[in-house]
Protein backbone atom coordinates (compact mmCIF):
# COMPACT_ATOMS: atom_id res chain seq x y z
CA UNK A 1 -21.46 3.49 11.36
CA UNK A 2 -24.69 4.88 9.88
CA UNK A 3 -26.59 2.29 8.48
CA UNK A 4 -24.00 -0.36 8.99
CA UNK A 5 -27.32 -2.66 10.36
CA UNK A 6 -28.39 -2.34 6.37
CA UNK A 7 -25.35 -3.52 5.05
CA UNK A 8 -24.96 -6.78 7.60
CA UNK A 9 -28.46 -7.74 6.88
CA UNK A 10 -27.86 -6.90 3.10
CA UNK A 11 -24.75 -9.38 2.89
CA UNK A 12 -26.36 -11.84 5.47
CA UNK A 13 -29.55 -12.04 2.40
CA UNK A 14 -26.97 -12.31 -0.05
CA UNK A 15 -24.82 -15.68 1.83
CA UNK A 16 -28.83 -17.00 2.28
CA UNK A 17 -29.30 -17.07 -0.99
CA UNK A 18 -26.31 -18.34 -2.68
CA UNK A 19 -25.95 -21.14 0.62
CA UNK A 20 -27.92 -23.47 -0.68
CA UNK A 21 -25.81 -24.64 -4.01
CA UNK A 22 -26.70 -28.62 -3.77
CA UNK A 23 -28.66 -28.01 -6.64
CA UNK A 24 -25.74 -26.42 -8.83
CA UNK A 25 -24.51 -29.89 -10.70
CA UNK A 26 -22.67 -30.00 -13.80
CA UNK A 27 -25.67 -29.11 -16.43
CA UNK A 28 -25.73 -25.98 -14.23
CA UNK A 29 -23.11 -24.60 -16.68
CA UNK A 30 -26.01 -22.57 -18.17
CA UNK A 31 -26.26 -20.50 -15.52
CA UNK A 32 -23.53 -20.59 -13.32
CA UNK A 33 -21.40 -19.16 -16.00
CA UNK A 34 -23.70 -16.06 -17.21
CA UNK A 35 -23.90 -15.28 -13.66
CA UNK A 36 -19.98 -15.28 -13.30
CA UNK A 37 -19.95 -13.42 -16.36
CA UNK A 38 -21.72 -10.72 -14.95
CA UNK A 39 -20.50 -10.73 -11.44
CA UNK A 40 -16.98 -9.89 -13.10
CA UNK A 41 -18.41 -7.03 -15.16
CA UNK A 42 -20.41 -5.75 -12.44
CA UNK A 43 -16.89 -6.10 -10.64
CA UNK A 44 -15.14 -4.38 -13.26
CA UNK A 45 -17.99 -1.51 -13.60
CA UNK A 46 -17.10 -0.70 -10.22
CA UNK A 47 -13.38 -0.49 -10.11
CA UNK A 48 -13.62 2.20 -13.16
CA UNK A 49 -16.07 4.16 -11.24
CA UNK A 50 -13.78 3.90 -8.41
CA UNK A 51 -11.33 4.99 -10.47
CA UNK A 52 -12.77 8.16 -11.70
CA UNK A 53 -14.09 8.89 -8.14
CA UNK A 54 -10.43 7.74 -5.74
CA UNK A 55 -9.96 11.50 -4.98
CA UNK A 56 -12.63 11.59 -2.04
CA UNK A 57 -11.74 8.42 -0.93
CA UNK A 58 -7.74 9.55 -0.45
CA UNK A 59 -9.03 12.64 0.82
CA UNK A 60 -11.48 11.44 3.49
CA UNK A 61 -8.57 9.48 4.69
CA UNK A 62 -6.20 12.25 4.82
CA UNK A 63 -6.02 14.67 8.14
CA UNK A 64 -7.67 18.28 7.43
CA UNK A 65 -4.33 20.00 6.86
CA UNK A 66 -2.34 17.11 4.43
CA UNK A 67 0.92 18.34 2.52
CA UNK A 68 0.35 17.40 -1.46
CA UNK A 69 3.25 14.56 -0.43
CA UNK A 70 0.86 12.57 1.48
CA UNK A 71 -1.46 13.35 -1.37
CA UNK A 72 0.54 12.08 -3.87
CA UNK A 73 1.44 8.88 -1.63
CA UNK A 74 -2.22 8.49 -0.91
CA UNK A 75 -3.46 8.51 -4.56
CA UNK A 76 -0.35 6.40 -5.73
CA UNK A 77 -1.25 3.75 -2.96
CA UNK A 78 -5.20 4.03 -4.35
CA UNK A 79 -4.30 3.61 -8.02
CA UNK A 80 -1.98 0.94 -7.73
CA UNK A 81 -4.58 -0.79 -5.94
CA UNK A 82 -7.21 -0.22 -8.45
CA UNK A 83 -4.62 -1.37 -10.49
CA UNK A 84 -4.01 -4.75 -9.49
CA UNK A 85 -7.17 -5.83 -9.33
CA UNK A 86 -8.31 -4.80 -12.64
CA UNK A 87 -4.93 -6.86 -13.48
CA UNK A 88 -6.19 -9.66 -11.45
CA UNK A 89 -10.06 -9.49 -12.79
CA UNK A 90 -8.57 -8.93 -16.45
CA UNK A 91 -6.69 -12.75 -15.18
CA UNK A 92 -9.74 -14.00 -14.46
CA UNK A 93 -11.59 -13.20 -17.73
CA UNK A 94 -8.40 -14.56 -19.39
CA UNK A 95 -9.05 -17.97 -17.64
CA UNK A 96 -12.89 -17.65 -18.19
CA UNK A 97 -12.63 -16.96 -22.33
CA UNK A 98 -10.09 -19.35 -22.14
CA UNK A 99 -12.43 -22.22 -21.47
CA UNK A 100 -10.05 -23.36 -18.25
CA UNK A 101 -12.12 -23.01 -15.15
CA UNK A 102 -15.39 -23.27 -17.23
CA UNK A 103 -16.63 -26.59 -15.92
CA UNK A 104 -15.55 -25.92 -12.39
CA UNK A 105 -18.57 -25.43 -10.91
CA UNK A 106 -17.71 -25.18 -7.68
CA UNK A 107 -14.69 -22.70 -8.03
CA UNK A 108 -17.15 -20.79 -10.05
CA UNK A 109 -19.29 -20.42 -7.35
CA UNK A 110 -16.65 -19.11 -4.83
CA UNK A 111 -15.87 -16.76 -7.47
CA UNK A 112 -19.15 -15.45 -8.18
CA UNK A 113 -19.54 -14.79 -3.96
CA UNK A 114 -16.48 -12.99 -3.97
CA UNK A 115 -17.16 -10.59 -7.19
CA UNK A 116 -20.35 -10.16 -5.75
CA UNK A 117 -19.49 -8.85 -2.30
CA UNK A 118 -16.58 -7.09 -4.07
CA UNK A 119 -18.85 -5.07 -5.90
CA UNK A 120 -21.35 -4.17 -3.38
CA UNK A 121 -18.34 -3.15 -1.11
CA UNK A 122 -16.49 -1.16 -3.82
CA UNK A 123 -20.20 0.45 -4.57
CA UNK A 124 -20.51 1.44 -1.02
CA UNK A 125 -16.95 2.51 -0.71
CA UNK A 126 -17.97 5.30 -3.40
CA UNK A 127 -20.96 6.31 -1.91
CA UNK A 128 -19.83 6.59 1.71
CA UNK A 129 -16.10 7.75 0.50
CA UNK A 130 -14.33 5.18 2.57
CA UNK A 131 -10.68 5.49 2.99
CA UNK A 132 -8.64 4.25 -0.11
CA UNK A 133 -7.28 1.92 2.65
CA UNK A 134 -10.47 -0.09 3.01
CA UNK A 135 -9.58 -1.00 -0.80
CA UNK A 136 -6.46 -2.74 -0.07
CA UNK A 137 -8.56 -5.18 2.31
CA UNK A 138 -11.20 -5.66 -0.23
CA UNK A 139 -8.34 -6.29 -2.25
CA UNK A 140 -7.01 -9.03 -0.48
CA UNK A 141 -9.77 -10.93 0.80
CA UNK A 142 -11.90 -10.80 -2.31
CA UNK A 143 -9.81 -10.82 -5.29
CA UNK A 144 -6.53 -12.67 -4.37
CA UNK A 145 -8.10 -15.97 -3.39
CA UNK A 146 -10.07 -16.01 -6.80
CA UNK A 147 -6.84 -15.49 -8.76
CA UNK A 148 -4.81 -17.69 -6.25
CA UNK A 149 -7.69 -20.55 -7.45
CA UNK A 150 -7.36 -19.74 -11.07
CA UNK A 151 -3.97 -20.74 -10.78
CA UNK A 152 -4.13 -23.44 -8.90
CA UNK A 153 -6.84 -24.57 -11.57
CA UNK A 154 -3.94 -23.41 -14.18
CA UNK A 155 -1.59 -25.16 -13.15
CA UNK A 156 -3.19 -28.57 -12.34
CA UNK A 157 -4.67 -28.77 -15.94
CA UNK A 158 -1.54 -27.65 -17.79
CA UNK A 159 1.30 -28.40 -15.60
CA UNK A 160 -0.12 -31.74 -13.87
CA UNK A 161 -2.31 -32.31 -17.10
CA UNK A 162 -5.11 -33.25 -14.77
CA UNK A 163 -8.87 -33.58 -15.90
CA UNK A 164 -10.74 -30.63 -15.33
């Protein structure tokens, strides 16, 4: 819980700032895009350093005397994890290149809050070794919905063949 003030008031700066998007309109492409763009590297920066560094996490979630089966179950549960949501991000650069949710300023937007708070999570997850469950909820409330959109998004432009 040390520190945990820091982080509320660090997440509470970053919804203040990003609240106020009446002023992203359509010839906000220019930036909204570079800043999605970098919100899913950042994103993706973070999951391979996670990657590298999932050991500490499974073990500061594991009892003081673990058997190497709930070591193995542990890091199996942490990769595939790590795994889906590089799956998922690697999705979301698909539809990004692709040119599909490109002028969808507002689902952009979402996007960019969740890759943003995604990252700074993930980043504190390897500093502060949180348990490799604490990944699965970051998983699910910050990188399903954005994939759940892009579909949504896919499938009304090719399947409905609406307008973007």
């Amino acid at each position: 819980v040390r520190g945990s003030c820091e982080y509320l008031y660090l997440l509470l700066y970053i919804i203040v700032i990003f609240q106020n998007t009446k002023h992203f309109k359509m010839g906000s492409i220019h930036t909204v895009v570079p800043l999605l763009f970098i919100s899913m590297v950042g994103h993706l920066i973070t999951l391979i350093m996670l990657f590298f560094s999932r050991g500490e996490n499974v073990l500061s979630s594991l009892p003081s005397s673990y058997t190497t089966p709930q070591y193995n179950a542990a890091d199996t549960s942490a990769l595939v994890v790590l795994a889906l949501s590089v799956i998922f991000l690697a999705f979301e650069f698909a539809g990004l290149f692709s040119g599909v949710s490109l002028f969808s300023v507002s689902l952009n937007i979402f996007r960019i809050f969740s890759h943003v708070i995604a990252l700074i999570l993930l980043s504190f997850a390897i500093l502060e070794q949180w348990s490799y469950q604490s990944l699965w909820y970051i998983f699910g409330f910050l990188s399903v919905p954005s994939v759940i959109l892009e579909v949504i998004l896919f499938v009304c432009i090719f399947a409905l063949k609406t307008n973007r």
